[in-house]
C-alpha atoms as a PDB file:
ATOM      1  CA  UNK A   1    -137.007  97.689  51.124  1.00  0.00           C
ATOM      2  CA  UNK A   2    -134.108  96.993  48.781  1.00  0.00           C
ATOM      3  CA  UNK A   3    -135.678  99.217  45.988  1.00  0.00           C
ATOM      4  CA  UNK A   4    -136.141 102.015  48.426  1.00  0.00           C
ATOM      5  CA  UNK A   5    -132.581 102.070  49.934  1.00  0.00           C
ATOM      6  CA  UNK A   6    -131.218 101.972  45.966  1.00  0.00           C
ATOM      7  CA  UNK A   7    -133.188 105.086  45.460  1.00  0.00           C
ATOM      8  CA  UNK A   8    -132.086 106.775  48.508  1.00  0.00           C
ATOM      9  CA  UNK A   9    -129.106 106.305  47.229  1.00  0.00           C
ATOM     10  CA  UNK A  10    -129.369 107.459  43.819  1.00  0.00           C
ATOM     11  CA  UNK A  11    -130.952 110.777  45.475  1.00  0.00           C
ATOM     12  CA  UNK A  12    -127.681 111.267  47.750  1.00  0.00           C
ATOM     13  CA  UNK A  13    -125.064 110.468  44.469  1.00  0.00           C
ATOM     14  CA  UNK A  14    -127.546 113.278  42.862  1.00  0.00           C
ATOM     15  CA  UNK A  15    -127.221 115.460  45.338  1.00  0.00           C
ATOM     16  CA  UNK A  16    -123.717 115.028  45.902  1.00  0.00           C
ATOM     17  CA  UNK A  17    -122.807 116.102  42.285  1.00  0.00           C
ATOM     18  CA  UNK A  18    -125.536 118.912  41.827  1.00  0.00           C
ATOM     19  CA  UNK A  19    -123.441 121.935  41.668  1.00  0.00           C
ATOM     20  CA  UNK A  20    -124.192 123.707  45.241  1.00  0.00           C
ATOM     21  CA  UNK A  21    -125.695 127.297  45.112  1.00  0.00           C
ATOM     22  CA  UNK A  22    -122.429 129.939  43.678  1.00  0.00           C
ATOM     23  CA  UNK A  23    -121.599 127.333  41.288  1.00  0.00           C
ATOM     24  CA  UNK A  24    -122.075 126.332  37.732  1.00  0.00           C
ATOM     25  CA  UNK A  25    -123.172 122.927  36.386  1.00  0.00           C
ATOM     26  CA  UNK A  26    -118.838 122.076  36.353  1.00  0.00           C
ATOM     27  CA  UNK A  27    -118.846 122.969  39.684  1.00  0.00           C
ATOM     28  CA  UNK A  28    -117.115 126.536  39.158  1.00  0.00           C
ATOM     29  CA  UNK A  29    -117.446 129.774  41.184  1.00  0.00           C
ATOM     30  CA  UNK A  30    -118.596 131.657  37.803  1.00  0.00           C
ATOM     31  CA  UNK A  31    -120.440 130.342  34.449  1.00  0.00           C
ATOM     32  CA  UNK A  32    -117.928 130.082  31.646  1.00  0.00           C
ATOM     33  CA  UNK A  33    -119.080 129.834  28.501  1.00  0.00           C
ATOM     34  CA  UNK A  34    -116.966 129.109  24.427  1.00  0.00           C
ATOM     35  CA  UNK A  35    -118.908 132.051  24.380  1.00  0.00           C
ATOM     36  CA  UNK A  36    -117.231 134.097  26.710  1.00  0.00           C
ATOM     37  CA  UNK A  37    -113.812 132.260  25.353  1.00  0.00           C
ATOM     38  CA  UNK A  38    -114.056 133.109  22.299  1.00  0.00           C
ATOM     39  CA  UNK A  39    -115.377 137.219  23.590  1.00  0.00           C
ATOM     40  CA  UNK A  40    -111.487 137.122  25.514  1.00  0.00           C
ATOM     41  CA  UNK A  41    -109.502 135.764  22.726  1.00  0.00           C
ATOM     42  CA  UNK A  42    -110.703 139.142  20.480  1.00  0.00           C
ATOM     43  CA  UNK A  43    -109.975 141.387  23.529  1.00  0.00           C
ATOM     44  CA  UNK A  44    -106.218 140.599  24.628  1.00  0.00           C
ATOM     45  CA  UNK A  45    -105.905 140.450  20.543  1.00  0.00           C
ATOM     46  CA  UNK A  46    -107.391 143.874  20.095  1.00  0.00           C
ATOM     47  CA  UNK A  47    -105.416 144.800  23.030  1.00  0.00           C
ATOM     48  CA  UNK A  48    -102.278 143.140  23.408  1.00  0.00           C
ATOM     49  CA  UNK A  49    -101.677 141.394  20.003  1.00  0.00           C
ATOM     50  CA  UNK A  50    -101.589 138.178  21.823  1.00  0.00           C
ATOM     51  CA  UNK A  51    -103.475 134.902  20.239  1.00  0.00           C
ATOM     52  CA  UNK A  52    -104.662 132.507  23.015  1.00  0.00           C
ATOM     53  CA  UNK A  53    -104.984 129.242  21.740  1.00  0.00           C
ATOM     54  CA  UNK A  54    -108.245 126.935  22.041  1.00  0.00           C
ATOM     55  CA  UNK A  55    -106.638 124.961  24.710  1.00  0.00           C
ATOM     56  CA  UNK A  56    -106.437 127.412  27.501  1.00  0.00           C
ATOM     57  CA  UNK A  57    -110.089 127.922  28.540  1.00  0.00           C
ATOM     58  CA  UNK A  58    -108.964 126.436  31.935  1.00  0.00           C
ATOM     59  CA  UNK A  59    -106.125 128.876  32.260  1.00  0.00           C
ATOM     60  CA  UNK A  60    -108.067 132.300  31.179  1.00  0.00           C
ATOM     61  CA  UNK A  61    -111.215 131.063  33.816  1.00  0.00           C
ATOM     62  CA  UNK A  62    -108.905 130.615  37.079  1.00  0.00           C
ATOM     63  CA  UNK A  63    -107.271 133.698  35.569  1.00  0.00           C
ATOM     64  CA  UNK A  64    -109.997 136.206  35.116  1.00  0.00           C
ATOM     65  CA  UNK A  65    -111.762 134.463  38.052  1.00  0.00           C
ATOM     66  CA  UNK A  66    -109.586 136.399  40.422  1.00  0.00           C
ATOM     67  CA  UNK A  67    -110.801 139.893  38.302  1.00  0.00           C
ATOM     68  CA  UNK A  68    -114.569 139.134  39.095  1.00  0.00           C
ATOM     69  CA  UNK A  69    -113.904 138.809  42.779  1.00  0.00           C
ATOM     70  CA  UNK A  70    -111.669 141.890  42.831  1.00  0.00           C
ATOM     71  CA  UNK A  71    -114.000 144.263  40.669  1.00  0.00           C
ATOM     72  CA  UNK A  72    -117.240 142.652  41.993  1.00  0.00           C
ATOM     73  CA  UNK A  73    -118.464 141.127  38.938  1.00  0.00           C
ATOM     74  CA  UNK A  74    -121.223 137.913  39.075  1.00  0.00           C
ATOM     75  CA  UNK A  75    -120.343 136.822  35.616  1.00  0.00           C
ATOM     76  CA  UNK A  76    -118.220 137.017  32.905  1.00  0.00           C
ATOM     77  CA  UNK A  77    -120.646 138.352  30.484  1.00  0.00           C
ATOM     78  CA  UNK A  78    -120.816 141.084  32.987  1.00  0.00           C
ATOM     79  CA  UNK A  79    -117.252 141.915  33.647  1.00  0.00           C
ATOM     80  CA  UNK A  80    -116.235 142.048  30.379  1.00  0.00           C
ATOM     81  CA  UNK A  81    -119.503 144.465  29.150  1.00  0.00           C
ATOM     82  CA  UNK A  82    -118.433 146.696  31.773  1.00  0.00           C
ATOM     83  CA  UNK A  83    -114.538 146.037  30.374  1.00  0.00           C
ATOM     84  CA  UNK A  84    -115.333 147.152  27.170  1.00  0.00           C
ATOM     85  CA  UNK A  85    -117.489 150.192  28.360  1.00  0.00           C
ATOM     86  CA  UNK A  86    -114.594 151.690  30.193  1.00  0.00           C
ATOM     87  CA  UNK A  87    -111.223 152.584  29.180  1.00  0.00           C
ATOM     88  CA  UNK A  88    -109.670 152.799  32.947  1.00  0.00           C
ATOM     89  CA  UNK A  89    -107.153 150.850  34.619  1.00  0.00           C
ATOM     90  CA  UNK A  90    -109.325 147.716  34.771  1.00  0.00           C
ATOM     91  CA  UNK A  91    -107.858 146.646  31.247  1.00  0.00           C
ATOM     92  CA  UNK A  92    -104.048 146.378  32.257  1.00  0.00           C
ATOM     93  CA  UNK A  93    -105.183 144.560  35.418  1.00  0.00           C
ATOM     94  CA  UNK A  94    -106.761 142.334  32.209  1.00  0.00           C
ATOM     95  CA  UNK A  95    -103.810 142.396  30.277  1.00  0.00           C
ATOM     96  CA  UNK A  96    -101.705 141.370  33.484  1.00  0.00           C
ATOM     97  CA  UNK A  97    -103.616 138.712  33.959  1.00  0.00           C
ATOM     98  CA  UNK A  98    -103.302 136.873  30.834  1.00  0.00           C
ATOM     99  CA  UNK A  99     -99.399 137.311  29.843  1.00  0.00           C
ATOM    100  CA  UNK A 100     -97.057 135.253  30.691  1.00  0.00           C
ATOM    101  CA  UNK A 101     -93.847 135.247  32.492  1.00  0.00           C
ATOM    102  CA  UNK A 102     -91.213 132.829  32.084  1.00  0.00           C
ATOM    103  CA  UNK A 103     -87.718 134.629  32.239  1.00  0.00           C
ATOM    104  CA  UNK A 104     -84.352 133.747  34.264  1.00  0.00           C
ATOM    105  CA  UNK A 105     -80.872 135.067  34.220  1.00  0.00           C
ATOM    106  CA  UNK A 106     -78.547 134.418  31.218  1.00  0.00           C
ATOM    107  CA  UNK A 107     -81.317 132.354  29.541  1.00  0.00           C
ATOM    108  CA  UNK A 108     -79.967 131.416  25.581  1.00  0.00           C
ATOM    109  CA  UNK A 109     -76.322 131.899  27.062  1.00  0.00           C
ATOM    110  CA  UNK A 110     -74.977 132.220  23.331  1.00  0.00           C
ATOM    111  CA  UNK A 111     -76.786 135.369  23.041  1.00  0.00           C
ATOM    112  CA  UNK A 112     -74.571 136.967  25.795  1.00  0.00           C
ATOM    113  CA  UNK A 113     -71.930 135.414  24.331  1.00  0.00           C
ATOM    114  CA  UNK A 114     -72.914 137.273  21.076  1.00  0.00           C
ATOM    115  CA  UNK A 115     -73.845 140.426  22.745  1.00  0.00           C
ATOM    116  CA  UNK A 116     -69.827 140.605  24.457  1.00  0.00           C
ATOM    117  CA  UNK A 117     -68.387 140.068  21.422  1.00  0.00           C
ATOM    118  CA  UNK A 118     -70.420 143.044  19.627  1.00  0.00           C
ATOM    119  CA  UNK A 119     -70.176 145.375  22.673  1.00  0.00           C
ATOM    120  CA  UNK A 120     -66.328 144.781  22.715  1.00  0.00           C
ATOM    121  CA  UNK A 121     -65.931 146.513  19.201  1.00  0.00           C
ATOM    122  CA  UNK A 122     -67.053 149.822  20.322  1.00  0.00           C
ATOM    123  CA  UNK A 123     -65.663 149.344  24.297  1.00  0.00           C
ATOM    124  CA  UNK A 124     -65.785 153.332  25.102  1.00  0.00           C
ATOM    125  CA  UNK A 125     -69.461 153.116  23.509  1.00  0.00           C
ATOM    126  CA  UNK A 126     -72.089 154.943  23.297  1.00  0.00           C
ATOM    127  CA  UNK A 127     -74.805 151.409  23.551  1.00  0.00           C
ATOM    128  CA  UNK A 128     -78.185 152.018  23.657  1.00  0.00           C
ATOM    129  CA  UNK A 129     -80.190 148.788  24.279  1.00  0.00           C
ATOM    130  CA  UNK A 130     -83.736 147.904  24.330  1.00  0.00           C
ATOM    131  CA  UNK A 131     -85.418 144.596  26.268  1.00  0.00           C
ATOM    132  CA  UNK A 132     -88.769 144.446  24.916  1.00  0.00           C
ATOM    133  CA  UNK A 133     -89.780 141.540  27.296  1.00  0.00           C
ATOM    134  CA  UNK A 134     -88.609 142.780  30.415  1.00  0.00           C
ATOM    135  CA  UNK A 135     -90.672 140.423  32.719  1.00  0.00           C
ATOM    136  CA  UNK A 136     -89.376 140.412  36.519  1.00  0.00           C
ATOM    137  CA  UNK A 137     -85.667 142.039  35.345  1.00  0.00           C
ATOM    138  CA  UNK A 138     -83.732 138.928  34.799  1.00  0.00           C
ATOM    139  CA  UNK A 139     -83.024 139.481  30.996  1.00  0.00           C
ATOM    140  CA  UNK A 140     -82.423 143.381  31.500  1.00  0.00           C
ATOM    141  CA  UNK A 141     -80.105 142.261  34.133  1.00  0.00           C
ATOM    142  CA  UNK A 142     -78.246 139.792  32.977  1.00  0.00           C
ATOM    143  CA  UNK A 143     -77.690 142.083  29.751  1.00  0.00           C
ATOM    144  CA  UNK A 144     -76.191 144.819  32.066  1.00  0.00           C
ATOM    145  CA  UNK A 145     -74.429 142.615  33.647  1.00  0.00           C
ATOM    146  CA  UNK A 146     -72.536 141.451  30.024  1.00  0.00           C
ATOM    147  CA  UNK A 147     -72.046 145.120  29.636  1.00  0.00           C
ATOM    148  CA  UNK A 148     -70.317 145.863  32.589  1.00  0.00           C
ATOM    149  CA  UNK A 149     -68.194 142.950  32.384  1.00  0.00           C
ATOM    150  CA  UNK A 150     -67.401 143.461  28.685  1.00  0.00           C
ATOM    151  CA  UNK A 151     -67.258 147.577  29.033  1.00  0.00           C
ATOM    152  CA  UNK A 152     -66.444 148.306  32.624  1.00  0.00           C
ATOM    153  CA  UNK A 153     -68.664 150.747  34.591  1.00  0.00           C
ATOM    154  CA  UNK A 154     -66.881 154.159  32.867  1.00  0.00           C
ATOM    155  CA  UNK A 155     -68.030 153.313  29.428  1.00  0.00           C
ATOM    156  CA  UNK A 156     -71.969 155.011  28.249  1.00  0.00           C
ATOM    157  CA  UNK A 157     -74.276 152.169  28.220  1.00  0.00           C
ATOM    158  CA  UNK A 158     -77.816 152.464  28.773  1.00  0.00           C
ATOM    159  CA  UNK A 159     -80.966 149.992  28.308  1.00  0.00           C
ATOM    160  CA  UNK A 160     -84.561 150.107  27.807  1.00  0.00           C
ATOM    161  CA  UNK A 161     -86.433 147.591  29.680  1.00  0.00           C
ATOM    162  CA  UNK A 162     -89.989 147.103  28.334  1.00  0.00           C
ATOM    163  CA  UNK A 163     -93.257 145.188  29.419  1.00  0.00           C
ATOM    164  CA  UNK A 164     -96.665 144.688  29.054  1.00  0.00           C
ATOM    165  CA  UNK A 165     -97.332 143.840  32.128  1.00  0.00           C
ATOM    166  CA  UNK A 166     -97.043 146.740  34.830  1.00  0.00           C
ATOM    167  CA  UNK A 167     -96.846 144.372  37.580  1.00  0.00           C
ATOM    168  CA  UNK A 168     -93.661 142.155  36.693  1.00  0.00           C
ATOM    169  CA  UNK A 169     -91.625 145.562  35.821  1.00  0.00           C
ATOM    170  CA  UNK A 170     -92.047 146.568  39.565  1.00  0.00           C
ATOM    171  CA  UNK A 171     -90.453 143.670  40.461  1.00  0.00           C
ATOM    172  CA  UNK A 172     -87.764 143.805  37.979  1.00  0.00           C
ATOM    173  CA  UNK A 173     -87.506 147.555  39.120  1.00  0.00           C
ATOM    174  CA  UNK A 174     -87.476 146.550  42.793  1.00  0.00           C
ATOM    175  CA  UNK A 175     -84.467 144.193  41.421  1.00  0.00           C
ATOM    176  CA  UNK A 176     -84.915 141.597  44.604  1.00  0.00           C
ATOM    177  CA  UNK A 177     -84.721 137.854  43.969  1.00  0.00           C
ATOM    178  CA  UNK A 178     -84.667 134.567  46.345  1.00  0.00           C
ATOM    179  CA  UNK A 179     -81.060 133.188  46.441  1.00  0.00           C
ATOM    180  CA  UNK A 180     -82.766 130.279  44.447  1.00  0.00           C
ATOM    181  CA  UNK A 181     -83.257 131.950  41.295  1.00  0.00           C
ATOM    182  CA  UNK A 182     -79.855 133.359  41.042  1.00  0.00           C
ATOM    183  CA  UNK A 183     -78.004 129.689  41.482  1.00  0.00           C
ATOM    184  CA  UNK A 184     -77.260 129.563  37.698  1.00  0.00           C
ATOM    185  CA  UNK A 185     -74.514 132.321  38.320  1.00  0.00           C
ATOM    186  CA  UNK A 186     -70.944 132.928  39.633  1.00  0.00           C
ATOM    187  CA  UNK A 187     -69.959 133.252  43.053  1.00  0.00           C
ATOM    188  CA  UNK A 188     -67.933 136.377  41.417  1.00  0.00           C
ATOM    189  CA  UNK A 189     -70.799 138.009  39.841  1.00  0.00           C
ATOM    190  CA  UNK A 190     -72.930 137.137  42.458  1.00  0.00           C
ATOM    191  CA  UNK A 191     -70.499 139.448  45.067  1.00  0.00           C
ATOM    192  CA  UNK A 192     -70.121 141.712  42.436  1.00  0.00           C
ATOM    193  CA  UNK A 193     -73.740 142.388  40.800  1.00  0.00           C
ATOM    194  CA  UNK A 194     -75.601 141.573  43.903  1.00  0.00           C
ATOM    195  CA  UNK A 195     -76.461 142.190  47.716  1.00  0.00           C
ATOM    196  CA  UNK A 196     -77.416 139.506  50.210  1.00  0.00           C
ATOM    197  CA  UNK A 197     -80.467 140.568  52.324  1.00  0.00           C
ATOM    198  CA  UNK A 198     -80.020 139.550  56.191  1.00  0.00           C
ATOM    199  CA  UNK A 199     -82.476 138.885  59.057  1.00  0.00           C
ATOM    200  CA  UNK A 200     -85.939 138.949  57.814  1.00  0.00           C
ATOM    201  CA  UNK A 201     -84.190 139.281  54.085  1.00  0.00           C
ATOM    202  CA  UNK A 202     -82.490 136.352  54.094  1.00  0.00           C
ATOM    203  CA  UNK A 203     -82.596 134.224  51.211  1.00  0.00           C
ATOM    204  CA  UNK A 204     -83.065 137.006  49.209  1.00  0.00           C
ATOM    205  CA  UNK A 205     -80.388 139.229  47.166  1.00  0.00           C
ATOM    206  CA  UNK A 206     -81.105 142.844  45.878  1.00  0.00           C
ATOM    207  CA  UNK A 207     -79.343 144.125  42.694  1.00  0.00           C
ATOM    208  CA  UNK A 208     -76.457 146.747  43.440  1.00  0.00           C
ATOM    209  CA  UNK A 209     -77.174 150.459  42.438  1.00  0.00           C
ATOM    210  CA  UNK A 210     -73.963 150.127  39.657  1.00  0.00           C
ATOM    211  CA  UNK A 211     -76.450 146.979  37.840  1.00  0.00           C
ATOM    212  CA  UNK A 212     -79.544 149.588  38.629  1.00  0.00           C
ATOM    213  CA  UNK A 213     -78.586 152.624  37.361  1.00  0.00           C
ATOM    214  CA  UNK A 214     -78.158 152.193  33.474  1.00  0.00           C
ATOM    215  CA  UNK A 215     -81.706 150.687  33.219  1.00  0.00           C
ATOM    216  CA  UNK A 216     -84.968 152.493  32.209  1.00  0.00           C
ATOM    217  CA  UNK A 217     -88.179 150.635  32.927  1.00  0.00           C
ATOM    218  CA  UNK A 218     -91.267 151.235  31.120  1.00  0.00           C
ATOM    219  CA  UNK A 219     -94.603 150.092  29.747  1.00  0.00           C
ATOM    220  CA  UNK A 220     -94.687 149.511  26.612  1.00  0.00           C
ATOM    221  CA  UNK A 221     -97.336 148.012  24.397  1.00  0.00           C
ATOM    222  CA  UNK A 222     -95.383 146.137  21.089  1.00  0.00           C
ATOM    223  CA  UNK A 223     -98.882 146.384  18.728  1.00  0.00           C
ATOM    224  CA  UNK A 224     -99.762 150.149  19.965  1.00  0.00           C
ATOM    225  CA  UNK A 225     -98.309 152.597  17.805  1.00  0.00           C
ATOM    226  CA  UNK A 226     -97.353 155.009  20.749  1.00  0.00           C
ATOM    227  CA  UNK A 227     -93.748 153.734  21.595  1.00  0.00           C
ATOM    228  CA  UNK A 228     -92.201 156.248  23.477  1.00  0.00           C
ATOM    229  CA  UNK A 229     -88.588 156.529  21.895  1.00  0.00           C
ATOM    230  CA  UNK A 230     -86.558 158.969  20.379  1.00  0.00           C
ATOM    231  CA  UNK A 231     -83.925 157.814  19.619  1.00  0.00           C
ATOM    232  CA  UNK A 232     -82.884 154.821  17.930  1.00  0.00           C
ATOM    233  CA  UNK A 233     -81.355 151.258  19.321  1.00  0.00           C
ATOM    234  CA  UNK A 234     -77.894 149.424  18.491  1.00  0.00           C
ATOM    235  CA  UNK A 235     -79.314 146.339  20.100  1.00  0.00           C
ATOM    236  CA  UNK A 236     -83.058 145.073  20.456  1.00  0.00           C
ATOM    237  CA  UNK A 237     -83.557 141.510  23.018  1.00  0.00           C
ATOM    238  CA  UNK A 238     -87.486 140.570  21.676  1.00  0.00           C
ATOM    239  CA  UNK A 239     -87.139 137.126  22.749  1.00  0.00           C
ATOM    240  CA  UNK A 240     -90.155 134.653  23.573  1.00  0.00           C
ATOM    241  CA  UNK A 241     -92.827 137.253  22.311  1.00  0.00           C
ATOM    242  CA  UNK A 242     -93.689 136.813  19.170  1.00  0.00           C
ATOM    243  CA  UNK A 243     -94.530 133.285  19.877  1.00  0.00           C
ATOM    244  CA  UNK A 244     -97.757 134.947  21.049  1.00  0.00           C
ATOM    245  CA  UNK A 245     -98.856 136.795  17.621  1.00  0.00           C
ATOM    246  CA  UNK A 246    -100.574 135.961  14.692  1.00  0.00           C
ATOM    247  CA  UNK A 247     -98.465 136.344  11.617  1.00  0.00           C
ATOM    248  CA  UNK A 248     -99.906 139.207  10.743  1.00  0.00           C
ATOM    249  CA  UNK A 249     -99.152 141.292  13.997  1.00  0.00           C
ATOM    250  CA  UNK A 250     -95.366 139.494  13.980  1.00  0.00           C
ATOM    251  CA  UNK A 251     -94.949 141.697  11.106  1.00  0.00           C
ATOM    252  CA  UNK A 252     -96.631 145.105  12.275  1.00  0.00           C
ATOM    253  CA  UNK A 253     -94.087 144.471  15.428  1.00  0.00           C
ATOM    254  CA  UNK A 254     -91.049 143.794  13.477  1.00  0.00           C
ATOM    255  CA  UNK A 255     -91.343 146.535  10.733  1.00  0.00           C
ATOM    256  CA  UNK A 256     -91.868 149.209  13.872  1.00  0.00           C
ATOM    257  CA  UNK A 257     -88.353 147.266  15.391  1.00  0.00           C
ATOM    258  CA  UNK A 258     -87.025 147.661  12.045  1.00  0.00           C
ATOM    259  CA  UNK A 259     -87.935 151.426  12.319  1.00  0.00           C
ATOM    260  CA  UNK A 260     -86.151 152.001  15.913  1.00  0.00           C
ATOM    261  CA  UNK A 261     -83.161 149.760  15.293  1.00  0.00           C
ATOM    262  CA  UNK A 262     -80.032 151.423  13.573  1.00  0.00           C
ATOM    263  CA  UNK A 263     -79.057 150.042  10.349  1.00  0.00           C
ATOM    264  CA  UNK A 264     -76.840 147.297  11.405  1.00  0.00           C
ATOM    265  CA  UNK A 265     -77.945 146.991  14.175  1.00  0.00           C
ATOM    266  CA  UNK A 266     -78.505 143.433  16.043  1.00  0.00           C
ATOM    267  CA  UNK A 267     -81.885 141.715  16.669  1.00  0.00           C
ATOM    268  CA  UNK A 268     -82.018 138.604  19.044  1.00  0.00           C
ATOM    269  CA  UNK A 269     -85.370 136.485  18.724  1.00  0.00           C
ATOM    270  CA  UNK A 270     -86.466 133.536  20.900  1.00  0.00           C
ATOM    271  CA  UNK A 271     -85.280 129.699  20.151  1.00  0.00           C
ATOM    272  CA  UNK A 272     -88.807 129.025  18.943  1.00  0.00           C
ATOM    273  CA  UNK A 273     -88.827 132.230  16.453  1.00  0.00           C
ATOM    274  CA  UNK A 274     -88.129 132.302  13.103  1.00  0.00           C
ATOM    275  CA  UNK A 275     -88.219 135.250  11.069  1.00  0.00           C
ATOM    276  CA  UNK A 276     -87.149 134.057   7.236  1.00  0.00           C
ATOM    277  CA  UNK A 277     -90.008 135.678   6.075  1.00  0.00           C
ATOM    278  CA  UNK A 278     -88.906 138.946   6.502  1.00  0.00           C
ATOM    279  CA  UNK A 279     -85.484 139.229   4.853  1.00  0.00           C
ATOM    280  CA  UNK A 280     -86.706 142.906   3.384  1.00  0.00           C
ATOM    281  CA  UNK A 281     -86.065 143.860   7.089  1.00  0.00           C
ATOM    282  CA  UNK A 282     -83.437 141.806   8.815  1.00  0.00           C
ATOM    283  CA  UNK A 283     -81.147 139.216   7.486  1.00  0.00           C
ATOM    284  CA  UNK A 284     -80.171 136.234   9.663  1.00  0.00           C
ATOM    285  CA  UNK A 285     -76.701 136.060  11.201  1.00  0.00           C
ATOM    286  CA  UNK A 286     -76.493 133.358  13.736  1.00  0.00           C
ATOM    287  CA  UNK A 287     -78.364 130.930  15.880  1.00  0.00           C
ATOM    288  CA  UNK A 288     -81.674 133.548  16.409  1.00  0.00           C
ATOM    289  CA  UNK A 289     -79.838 136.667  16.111  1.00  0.00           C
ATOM    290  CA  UNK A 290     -80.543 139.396  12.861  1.00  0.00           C
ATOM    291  CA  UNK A 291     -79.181 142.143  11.243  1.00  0.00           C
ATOM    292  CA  UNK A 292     -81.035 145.036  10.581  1.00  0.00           C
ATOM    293  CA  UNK A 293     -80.820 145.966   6.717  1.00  0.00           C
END
């Protein structure tokens, strides 16, 4: 009797972790495979420039999960055959899903600093600046906002703010935050830059037309040789990007910044990002901040 109810039991414990039918043998909705990894890591390269380390299998599965329900895929093997046999929207929607967004307002706050001081040499202007990391509009914002302070609202600014992803630069060009992510700032700039929402918008401020109306938002790919400008910059914000290239593509993108930045013109990099390598381009003239030779 005892040996029977120990293998009754050793049946239910089986049972119990057999993945049910839908899943694979970790218990997940879809079969992942290194294979299938590794098949990602050369398409947002190709794509994007970006280099996903070996650590985030478990962020690119619950990721890309969420494209196999929406496009109807049973695999991965099968999504991304039918990714790379089609050259529709489906591979932003990829692209979206794998970047990452980590941005607030007057992040690095010596870099504004920075930024005042330049812009208040040439107060009557013309600035034209580019944000190549746009995300949900904080940067682009709180660079606008420096401007305005430094210049006043009669002076010719105007900014360029960039991102891969098509879905954060809505947001940023919708320009509407929760209260909570704009507690870093002034009471003055917040009544000056910034409109409280009321009734079913409260808790949530919207950007004033005045911080609006210099900005230009746009998709832009850095490692796709199509950028869309004509002119060149005085001042280029490419912080917290290049962390996600190879070596090799951190140069390709800085030599094509080199080529739409005006000599002497000012480059600020991320905390993480060091460029000493490239001194033919851009020589280093402060805490993350270069000069374009």
């Amino acid at each position: 009797m005892a040996h029977r109810d120990v293998a009754l039991q050793r049946a239910t414990v089986a049972r119990r972790l057999a993945p049910v039918e839908g899943e694979d043998a970790q218990g997940r909705e879809f079969a992942w495979t290194q294979a299938d990894f590794k098949r990602v890591q050369g398409l947002i390269h190709q794509r994007a420039g970006i280099s996903l380390h070996d650590g985030k299998h478990a962020m690119v599965y619950s990721r890309l999960s969420r494209r196999l329900r929406e496009t109807g895929h049973r695999s991965f093997q099968e999504y991304l055959a039918w990714l790379e046999g089609h050259d529709g929207a489906e591979w932003q929607e990829f692209i979206n899903a794998l970047t990452t967004n980590l941005t607030a307002f007057f992040r690095e706050q010596h870099h504004f600093e920075i930024l005042a001081a330049l812009l208040a040499k040439r107060p009557a202007g013309p600035w034209s600046v580019w944000c190549n990391a746009a995300s949900t509009g904080e940067e682009p914002y709180s660079i606008t906002i420096t401007a305005l302070e430094t210049l006043g609202a009669g002076a010719s600014f105007k900014l360029v703010a960039s991102d891969i992803d098509s879905r954060v630069l809505e947001k940023a060009a919708q320009g509407v935050y929760p209260l909570e992510n704009l507690k870093g700032l002034s009471q003055e700039r917040l009544q000056r830059f910034f409109l409280r929402g009321k009734g079913a918008n409260a808790g949530l401020a919207r950007v004033r037309p005045e911080l609006r109306r210099p900005i230009e938002f746009m998709n832009v790919n850095l490692v796709r040789d199509d950028w869309p400008f004509r002119e060149p910059f005085d001042v280029v914000f490419c912080r917290n990007v290049m962390i996600y290239f190879d070596t090799p593509t951190q140069r390709r993108v800085l030599e094509r910044i080199h080529r739409v930045l005006k000599p002497g013109g000012t480059l600020f990099v991320g905390h993480a990002e060091n460029f000493s390598d490239s001194r033919d381009l851009f020589v280093l003239r402060g805490k993350t901040v270069y000069e374009r030779i």
